[in-house]
Protein backbone atom coordinates (compact mmCIF):
# COMPACT_ATOMS: atom_id res chain seq x y z
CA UNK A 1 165.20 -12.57 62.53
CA UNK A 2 164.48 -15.79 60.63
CA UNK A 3 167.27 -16.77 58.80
CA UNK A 4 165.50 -16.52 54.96
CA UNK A 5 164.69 -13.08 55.88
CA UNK A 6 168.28 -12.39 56.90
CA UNK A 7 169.73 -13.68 54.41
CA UNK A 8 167.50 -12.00 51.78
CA UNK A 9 167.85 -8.55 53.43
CA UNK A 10 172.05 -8.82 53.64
CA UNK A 11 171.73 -9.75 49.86
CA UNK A 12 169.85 -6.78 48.89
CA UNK A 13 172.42 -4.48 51.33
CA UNK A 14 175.09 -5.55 49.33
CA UNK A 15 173.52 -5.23 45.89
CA UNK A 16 172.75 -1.53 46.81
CA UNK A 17 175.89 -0.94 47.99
CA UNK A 18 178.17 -2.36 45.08
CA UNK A 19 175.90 -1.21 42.23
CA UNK A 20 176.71 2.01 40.29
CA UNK A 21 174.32 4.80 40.68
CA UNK A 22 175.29 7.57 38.75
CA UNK A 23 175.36 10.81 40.50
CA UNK A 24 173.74 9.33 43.31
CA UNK A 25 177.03 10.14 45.51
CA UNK A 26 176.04 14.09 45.67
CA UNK A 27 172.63 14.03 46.27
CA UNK A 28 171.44 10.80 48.77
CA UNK A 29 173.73 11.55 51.56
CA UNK A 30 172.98 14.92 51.88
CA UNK A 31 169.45 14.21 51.20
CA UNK A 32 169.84 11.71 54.43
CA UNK A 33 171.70 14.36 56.62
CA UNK A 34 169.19 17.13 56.12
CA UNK A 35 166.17 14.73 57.80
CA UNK A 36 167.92 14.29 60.41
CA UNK A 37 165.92 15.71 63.92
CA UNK A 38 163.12 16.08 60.90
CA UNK A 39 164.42 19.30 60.06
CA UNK A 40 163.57 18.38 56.01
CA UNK A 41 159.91 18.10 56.93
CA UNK A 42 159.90 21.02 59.24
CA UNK A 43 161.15 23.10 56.46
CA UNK A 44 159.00 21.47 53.72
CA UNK A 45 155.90 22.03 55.95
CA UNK A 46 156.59 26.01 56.37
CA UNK A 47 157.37 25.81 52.49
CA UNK A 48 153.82 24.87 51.71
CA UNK A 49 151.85 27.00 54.46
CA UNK A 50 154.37 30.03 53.19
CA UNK A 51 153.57 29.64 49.79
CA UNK A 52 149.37 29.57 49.82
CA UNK A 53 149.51 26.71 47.41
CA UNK A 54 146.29 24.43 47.65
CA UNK A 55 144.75 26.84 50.08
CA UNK A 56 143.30 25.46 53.32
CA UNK A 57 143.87 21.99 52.72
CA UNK A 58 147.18 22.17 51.82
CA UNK A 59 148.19 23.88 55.32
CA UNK A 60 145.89 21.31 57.30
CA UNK A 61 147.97 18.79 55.50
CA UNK A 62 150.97 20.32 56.58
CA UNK A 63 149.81 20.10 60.32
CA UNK A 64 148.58 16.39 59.92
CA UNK A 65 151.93 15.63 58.61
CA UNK A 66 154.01 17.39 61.41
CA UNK A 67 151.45 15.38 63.64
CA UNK A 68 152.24 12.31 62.26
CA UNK A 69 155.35 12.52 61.59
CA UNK A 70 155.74 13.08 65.80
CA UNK A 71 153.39 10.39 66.43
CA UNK A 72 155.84 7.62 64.39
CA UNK A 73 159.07 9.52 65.66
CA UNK A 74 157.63 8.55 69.17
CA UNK A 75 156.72 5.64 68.44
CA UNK A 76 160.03 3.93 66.33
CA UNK A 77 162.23 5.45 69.04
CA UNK A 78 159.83 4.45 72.55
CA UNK A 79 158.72 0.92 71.81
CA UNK A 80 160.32 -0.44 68.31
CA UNK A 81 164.07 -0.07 68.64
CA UNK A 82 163.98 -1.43 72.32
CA UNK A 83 161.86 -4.30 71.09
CA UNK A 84 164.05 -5.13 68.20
CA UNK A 85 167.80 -5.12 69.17
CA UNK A 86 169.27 -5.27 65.62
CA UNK A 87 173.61 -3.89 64.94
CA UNK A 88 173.48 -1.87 61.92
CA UNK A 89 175.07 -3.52 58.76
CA UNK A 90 178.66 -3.76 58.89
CA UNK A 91 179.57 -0.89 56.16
CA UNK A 92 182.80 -3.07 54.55
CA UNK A 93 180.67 -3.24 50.86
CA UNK A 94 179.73 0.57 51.21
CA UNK A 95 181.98 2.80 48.80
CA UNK A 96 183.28 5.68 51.07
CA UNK A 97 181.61 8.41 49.60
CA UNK A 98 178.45 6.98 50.17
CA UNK A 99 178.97 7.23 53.93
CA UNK A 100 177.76 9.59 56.69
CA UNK A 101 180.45 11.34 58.36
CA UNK A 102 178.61 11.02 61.74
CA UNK A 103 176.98 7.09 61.90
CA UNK A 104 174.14 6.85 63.95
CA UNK A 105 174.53 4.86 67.48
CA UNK A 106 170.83 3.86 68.18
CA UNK A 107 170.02 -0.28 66.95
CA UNK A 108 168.93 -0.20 63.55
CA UNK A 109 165.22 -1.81 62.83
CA UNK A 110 163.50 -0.01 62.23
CA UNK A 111 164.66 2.96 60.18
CA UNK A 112 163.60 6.45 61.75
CA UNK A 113 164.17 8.21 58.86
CA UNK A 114 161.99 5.82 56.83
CA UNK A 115 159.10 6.18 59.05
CA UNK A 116 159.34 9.77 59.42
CA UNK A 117 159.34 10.57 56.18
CA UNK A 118 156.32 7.91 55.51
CA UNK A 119 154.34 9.47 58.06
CA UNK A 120 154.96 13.03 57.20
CA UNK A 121 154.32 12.26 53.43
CA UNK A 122 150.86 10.34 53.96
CA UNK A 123 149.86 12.70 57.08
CA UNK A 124 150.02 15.32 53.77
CA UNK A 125 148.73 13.26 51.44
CA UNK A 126 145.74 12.36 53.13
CA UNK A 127 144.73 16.03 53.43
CA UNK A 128 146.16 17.36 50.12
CA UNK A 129 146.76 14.89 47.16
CA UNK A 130 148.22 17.62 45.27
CA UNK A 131 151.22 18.37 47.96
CA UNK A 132 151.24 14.51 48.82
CA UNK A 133 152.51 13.50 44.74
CA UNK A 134 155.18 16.57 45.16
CA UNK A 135 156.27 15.42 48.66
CA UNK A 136 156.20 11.24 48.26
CA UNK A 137 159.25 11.49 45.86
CA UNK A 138 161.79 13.13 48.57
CA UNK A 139 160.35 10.64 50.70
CA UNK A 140 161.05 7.72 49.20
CA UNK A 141 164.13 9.07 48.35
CA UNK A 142 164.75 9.61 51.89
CA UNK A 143 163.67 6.13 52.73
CA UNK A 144 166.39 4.67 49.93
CA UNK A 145 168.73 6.71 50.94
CA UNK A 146 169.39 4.90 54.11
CA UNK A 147 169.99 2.04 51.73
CA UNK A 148 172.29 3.99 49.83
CA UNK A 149 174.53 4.86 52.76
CA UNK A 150 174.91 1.97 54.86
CA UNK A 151 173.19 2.74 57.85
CA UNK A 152 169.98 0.50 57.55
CA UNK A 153 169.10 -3.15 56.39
CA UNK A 154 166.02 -2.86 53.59
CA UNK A 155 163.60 -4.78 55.74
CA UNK A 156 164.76 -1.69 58.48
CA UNK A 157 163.23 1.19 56.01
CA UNK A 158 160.35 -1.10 54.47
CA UNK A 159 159.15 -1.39 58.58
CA UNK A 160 159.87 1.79 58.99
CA UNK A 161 157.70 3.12 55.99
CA UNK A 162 154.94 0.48 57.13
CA UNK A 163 155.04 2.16 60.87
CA UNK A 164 155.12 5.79 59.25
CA UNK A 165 151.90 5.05 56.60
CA UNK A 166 150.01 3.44 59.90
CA UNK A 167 150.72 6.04 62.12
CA UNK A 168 149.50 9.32 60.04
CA UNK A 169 146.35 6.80 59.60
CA UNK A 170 145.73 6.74 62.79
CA UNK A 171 146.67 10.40 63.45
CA UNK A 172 144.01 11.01 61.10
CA UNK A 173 141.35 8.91 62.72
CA UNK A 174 142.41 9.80 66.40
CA UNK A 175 142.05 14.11 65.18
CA UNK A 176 138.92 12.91 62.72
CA UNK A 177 135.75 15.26 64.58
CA UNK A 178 133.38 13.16 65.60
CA UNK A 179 130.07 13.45 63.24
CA UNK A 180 128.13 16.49 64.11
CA UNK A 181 124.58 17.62 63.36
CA UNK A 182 124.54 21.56 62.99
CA UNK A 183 121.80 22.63 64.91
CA UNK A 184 118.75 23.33 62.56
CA UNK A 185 118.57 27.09 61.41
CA UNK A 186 115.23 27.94 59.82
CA UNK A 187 114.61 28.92 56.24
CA UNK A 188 113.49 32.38 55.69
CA UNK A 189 111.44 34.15 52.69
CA UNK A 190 113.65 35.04 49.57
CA UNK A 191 112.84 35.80 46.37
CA UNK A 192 113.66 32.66 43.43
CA UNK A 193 116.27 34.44 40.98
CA UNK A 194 116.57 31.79 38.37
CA UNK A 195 119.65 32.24 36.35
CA UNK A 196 120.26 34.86 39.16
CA UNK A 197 117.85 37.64 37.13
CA UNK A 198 117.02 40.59 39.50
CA UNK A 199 120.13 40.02 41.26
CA UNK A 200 122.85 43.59 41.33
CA UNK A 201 126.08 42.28 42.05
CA UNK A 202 129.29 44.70 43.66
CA UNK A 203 132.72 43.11 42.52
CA UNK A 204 135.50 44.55 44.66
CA UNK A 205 138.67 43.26 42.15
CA UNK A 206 140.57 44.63 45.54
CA UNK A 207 139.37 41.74 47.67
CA UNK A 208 140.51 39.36 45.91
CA UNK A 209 141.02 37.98 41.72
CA UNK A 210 139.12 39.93 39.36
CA UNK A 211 139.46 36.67 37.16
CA UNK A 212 137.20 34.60 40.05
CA UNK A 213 134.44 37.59 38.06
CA UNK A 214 134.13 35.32 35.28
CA UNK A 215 133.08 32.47 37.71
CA UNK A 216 129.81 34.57 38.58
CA UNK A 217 128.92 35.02 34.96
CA UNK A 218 128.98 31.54 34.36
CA UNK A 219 126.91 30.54 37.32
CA UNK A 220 124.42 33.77 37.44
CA UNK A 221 124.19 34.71 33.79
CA UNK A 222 121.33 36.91 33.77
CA UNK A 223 122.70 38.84 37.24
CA UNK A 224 123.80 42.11 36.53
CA UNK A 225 127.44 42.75 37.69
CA UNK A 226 129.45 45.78 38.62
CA UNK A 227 133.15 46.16 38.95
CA UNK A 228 133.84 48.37 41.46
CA UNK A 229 136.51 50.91 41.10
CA UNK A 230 137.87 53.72 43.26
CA UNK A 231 137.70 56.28 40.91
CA UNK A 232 133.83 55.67 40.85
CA UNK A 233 133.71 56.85 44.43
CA UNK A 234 133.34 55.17 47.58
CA UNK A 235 132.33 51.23 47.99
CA UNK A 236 129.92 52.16 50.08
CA UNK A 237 128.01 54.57 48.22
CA UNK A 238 127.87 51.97 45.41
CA UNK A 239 126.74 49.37 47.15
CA UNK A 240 123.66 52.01 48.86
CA UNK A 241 122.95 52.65 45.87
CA UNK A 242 122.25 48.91 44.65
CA UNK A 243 121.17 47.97 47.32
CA UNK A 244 118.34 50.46 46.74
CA UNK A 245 117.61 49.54 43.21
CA UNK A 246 117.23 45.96 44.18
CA UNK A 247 114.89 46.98 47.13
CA UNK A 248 112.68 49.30 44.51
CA UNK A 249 112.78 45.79 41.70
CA UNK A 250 112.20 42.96 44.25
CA UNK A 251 115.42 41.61 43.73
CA UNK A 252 118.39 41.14 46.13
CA UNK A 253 121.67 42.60 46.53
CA UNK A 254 125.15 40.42 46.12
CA UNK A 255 128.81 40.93 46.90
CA UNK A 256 131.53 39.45 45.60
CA UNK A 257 134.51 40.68 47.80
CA UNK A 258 136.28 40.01 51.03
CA UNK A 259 135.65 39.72 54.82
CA UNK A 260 135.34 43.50 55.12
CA UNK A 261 133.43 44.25 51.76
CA UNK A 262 130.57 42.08 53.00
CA UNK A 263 130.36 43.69 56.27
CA UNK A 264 129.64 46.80 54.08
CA UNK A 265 127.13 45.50 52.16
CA UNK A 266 125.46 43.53 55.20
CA UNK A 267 124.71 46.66 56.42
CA UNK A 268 123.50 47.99 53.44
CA UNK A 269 121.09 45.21 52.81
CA UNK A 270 119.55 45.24 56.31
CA UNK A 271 118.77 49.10 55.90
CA UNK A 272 117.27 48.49 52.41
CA UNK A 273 115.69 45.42 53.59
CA UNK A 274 116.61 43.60 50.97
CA UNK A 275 118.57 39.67 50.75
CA UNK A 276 122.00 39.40 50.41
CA UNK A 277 123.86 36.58 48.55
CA UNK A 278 127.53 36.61 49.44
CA UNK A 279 130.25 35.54 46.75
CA UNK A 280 133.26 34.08 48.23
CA UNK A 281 135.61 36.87 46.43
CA UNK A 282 138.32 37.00 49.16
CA UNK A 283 141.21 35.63 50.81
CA UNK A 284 139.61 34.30 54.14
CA UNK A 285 135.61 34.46 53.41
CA UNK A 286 134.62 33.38 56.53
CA UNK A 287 131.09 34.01 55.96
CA UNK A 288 130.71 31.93 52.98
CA UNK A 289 132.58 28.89 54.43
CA UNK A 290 130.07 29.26 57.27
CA UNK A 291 127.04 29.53 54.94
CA UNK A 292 128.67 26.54 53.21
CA UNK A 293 129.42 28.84 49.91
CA UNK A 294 132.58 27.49 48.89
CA UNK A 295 132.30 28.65 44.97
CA UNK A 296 130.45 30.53 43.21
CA UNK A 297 128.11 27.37 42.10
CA UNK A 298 127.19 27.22 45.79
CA UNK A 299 125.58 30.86 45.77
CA UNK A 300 123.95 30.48 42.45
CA UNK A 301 122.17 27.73 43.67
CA UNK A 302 120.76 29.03 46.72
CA UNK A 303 119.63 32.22 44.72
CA UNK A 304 117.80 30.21 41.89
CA UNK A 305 115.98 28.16 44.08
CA UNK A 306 115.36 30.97 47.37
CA UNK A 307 117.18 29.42 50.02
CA UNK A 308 118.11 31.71 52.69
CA UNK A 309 118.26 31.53 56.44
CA UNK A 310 118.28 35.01 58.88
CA UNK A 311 121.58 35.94 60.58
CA UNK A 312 122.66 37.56 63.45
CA UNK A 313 124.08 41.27 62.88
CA UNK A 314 126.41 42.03 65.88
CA UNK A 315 127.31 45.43 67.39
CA UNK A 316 130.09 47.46 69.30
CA UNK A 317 128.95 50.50 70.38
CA UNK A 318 131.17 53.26 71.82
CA UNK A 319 130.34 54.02 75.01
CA UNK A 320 130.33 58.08 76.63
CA UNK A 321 134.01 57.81 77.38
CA UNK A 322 135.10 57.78 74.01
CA UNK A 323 136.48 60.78 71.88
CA UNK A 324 133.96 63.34 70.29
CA UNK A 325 132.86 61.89 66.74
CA UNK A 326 133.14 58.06 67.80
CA UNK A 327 129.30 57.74 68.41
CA UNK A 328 128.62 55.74 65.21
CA UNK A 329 127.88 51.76 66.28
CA UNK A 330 129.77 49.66 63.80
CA UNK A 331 128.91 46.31 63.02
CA UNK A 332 130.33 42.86 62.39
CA UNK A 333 129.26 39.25 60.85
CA UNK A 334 131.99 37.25 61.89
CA UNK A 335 134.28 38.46 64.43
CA UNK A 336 135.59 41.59 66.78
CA UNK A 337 138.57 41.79 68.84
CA UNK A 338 140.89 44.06 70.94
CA UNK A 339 144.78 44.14 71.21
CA UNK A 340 147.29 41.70 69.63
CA UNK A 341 145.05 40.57 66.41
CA UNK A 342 144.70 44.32 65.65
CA UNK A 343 148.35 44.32 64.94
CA UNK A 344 148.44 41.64 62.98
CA UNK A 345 145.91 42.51 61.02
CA UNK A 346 147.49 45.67 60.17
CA UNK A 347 150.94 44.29 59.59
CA UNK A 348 149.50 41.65 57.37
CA UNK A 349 147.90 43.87 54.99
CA UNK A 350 151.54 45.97 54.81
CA UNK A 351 152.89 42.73 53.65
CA UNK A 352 150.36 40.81 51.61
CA UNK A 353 150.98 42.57 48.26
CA UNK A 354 154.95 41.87 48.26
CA UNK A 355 155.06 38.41 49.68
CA UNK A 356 150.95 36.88 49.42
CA UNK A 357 148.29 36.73 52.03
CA UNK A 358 149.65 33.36 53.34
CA UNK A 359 152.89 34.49 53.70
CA UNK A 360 152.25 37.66 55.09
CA UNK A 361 150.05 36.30 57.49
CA UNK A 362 153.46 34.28 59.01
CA UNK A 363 155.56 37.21 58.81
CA UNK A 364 152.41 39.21 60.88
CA UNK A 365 152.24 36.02 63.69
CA UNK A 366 156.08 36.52 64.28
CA UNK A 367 156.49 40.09 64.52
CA UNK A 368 152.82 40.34 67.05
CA UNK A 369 154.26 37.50 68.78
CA UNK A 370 157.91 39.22 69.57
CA UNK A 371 156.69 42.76 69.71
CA UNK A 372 153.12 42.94 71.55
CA UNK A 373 151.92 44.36 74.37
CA UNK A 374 149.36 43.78 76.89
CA UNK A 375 146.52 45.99 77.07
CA UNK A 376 144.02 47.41 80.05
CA UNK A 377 140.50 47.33 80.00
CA UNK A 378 137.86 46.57 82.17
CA UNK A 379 135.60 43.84 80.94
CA UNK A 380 131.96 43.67 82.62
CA UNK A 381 133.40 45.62 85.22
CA UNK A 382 136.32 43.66 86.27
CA UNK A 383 139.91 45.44 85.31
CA UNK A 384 141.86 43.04 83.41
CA UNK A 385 145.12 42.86 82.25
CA UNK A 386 144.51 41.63 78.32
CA UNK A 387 146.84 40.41 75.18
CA UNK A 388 143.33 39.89 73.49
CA UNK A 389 139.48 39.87 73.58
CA UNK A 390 138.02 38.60 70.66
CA UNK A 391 134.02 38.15 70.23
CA UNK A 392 132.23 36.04 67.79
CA UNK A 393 128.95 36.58 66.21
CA UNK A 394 127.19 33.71 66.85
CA UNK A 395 128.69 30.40 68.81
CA UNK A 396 132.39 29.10 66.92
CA UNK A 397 132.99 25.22 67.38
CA UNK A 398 136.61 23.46 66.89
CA UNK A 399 138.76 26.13 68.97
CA UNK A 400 140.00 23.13 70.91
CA UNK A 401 141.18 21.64 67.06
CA UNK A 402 141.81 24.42 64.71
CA UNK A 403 138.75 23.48 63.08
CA UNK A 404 136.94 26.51 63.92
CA UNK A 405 133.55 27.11 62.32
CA UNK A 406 129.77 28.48 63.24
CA UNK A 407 126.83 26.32 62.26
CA UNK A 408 124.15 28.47 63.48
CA UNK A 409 124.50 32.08 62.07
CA UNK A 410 121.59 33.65 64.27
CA UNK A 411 121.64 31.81 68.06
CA UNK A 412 121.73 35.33 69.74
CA UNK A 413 124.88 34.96 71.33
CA UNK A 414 128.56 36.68 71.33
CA UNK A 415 130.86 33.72 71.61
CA UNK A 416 133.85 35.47 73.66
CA UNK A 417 137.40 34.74 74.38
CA UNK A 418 139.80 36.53 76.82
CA UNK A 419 143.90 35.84 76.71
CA UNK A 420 145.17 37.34 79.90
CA UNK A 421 148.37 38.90 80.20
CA UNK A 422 151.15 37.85 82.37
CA UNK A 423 154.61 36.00 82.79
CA UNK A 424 154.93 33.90 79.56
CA UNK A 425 151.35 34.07 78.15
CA UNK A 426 152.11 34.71 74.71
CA UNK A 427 154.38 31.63 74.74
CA UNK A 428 151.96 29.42 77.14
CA UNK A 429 148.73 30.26 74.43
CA UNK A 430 150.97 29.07 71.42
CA UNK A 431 152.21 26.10 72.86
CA UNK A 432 148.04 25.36 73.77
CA UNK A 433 147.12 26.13 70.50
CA UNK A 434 149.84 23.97 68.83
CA UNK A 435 149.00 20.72 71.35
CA UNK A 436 144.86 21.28 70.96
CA UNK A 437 144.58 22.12 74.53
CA UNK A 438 143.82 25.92 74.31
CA UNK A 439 140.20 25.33 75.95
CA UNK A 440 142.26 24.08 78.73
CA UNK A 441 145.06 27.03 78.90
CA UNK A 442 144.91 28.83 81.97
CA UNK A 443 145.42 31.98 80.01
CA UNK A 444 142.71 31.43 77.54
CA UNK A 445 138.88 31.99 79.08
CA UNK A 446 135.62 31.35 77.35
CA UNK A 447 131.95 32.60 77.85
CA UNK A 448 129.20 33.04 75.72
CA UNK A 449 126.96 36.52 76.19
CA UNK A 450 124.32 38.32 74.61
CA UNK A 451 125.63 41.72 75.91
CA UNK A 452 129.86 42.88 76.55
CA UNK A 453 130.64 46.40 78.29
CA UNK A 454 133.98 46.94 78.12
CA UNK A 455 135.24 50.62 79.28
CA UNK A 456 138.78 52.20 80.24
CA UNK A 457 140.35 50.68 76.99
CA UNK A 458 144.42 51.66 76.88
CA UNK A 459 144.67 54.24 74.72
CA UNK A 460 146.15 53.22 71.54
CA UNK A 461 144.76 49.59 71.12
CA UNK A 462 143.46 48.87 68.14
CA UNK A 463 140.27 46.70 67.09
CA UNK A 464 139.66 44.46 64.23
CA UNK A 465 136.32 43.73 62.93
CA UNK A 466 136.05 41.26 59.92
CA UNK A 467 139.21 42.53 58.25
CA UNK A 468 139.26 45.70 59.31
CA UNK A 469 140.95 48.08 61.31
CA UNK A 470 140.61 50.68 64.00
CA UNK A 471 141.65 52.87 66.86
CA UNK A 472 139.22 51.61 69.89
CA UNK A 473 136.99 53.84 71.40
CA UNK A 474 137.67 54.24 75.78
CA UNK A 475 134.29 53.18 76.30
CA UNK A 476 132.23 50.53 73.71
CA UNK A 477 129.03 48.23 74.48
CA UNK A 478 128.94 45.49 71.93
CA UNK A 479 125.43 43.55 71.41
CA UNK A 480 123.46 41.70 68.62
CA UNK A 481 120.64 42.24 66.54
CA UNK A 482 118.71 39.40 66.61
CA UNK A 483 118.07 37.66 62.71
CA UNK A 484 118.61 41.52 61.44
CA UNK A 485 119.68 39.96 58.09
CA UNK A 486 118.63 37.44 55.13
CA UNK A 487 121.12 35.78 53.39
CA UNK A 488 121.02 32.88 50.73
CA UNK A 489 122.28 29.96 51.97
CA UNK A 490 122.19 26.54 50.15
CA UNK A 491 120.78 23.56 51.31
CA UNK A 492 122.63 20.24 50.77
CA UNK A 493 122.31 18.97 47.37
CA UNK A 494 120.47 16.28 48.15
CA UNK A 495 117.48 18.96 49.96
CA UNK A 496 118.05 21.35 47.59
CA UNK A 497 115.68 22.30 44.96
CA UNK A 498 112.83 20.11 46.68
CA UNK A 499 109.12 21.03 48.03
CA UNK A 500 110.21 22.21 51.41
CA UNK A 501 107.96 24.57 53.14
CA UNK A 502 108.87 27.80 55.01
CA UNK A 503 109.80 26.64 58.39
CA UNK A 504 111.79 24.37 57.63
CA UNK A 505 115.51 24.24 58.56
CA UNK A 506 118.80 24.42 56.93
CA UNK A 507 121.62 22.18 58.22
């Protein structure tokens, strides 16, 4: 190291280590301890997917931090410290207290810790500014804390922090999607609603914030609204019966509501024949993120200026071998599956009042994950051994990322995935899921199908359609129905509102 460098770095050691700072001695060593093997970050990460603060975002941050964070531990401890064969300071100026019981043995520049913490705190950041302010703090405190106890030089944690910062930015770049042009989905007829007039809309408080109401008033002021209560009988009368009025006026039916409350009213519209204009009003709404609704704002839009594409209604069917009564086809917008989801499903709605959705949803992962079963079935007429089927409507993109999303809501295809039992699978799928290579697991398969005939289902496996929850027929034949349903969907802001003729497409 070039000896101005040295000899500034040694001079800011020892000014750290013989200055007073007041209660320093209780906090900064333990605060170094507890990152050590990056358990801090581990726990701070499960702290903010746990908690639901900052919704999606927030958790991808959490995920691009833990990425980074392994990216720049692999990195300081593979190439830097064997590059740079630097002792650690001598500790002679440190006061005692200040010191780490155990000192670490590896060279010194640069600091681990530093670049670590760096990298976990922009990998967060960069997703979430919100979570990166509340996280940079223990950070840098992290960082100075190596300082503080003697184990690190200051140039150590400043290339440290430098190698961190660089390495989330290029986690981020190397996990960035490459640009994608959703395949073009045609606009459909749909009545203009300005200010959302002729437009009956079904709150469900249940599915989600009764307050998120006040955000459909605001955007659709002359809509009328309903708050939907169970003492006013059942959802799905109320919604038939809406759905009918808007059919008889010329107007269109909307939900505000859940997953599973749309998949009522879906149905409902396509009977009536009459659009629908989903409200995202729930904890997941998977349709809306996939129609591009994000608010409330998005909706209104569509509906005031008639944008609306046709989607794909899909189908499962029980077949003869199921139990007297089960003949009824039910239906489902965004996805079906057999086995282990069913359970968590279930086990996530037992939990999601005490604890939160997000929460829950952890608690529901763990307990499927130690308790679960495979199940039989034969699939296309092949008897499988199964942990689970799931079935899209329509083609989902990203499962290879976590990114998972449909861009075309009426292609006329079940997008299906099969996790095969056997010796480890539960723990093989994770790990693929965790690393981005499930499309490469040799327990995970993929096909794409307009038709599924799946008979000889175990008894007692349950199915999960958009929310919802079931005991599964023996015998069911799931299929689609082709552009069964018109929904508002906006077009980007800088399309919508502008002389496009019918026929043309929404991206």
């Amino acid at each position: 190291m070039p000896g101005r460098l040295s000899t500034w770095d040694k001079a800011a050691f020892r000014a750290v280590a013989t200055r007073d700072w007041p209660k320093a001695e209780g906090v900064l060593p333990r605060l170094s301890r507890s990152a050590d093997h990056n358990k801090l970050w581990m726990g701070v990460a499960a702290g903010i997917v746990v908690s639901g603060i900052g919704g999606p975002r927030a958790r991808r941050g959490a995920v691009r931090g833990l990425a980074s964070l392994a990216a720049a531990s692999a990195v300081v401890n593979t190439v830097a410290k064997w590059s740079v064969r630097r002792n650690r300071p001598v500790l002679d100026a440190v006061p005692v207290i200040r010191q780490l019981q155990r000192q670490p043995r590896t060279t010194s520049f640069p600091s681990g810790h530093s670049a670590s913490a760096a990298a976990f705190a922009t990998g967060v950041a960069l997703e979430s500014k919100g979570w990166g302010a509340a996280v940079a703090p223990v950070a840098a405190s992290v960082a100075f804390s190596r300082v503080y106890t003697g184990v690190h030089y200051p140039s150590d944690v400043l290339a440290g922090v430098a190698i961190g910062a660089a390495t989330a930015f290029t986690v981020r770049a190397v996990l960035a999607r490459r640009p994608q042009i959703p395949p073009a989905q045609p606009l459909v007829e749909a009545p203009a609603l300005p200010e959302g007039g002729g437009l009956s809309v079904v709150v469900n408080p249940g599915s989600g914030s009764a307050a998120f109401a006040e955000e459909v008033r605001g955007a659709l002021p002359e809509a009328e609204l309903m708050m939907w209560e169970p003492e006013s009988g059942p959802l799905s009368e109320v919604l038939d019966k809406t759905a009918q009025k808007a059919a008889e006026s010329g107007g269109a039916l909307g939900v505000f509501g859940g997953d599973g409350t749309v998949n009522v009213a879906a149905r409902l519209a396509q009977q009536h024949g009459v659009p629908l204009a989903v409200l995202p009003g729930g904890t997941y709404n998977h349709l809306a993120q996939d129609l591009g609704i994000h608010a409330s704002a998005d909706a209104a839009r569509a509906v005031e200026n008639g944008e609306a594409v046709a989607v794909d209604l899909a189908r499962f069917s029980p077949g003869p071998g199921s139990a007297e009564g089960d003949e009824t086809p039910g239906h489902f917008l965004n996805t079906f599956s057999l086995g282990s989801y069913g359970e968590l499903v279930e086990v996530r709605e037992r939990w999601a009042g005490r604890i939160g959705p997000w929460a829950a949803g952890v608690v529901a992962a763990l307990h499927v994950l130690r308790t679960s079963r495979p199940f039989e079935a034969t699939v296309n007429g092949r008897k499988r051994s199964l942990w689970l089927l799931f079935v899209g409507n329509c083609s989902y993109n990203g499962f290879a990322t976590g990114s998972v999303r449909r861009y075309n809501l009426s292609d006329g295809m079940l997008d299906i995935h099969v996790v095969r039992g056997g010796h480890w699978a539960r723990t093989r799928l994770v790990a693929a899921a965790l690393t981005g290579l499930l499309h490469r697991s040799p327990v995970h398969a993929a096909a794409r199908g307009r038709r599924l005939r799946i008979t000889g289902i175990s008894e007692g496996t349950i199915c999960a359609f958009d929310g919802e929850t079931a005991p599964a027929p023996r015998d069911m034949l799931l299929d689609k129905e082709d552009r069964a349903l018109t929904v508002y969907r906006p077009l980007p802001q800088w399309l919508s509102g502008g002389p496009l003729a019918r026929g043309d497409s929404a991206v």
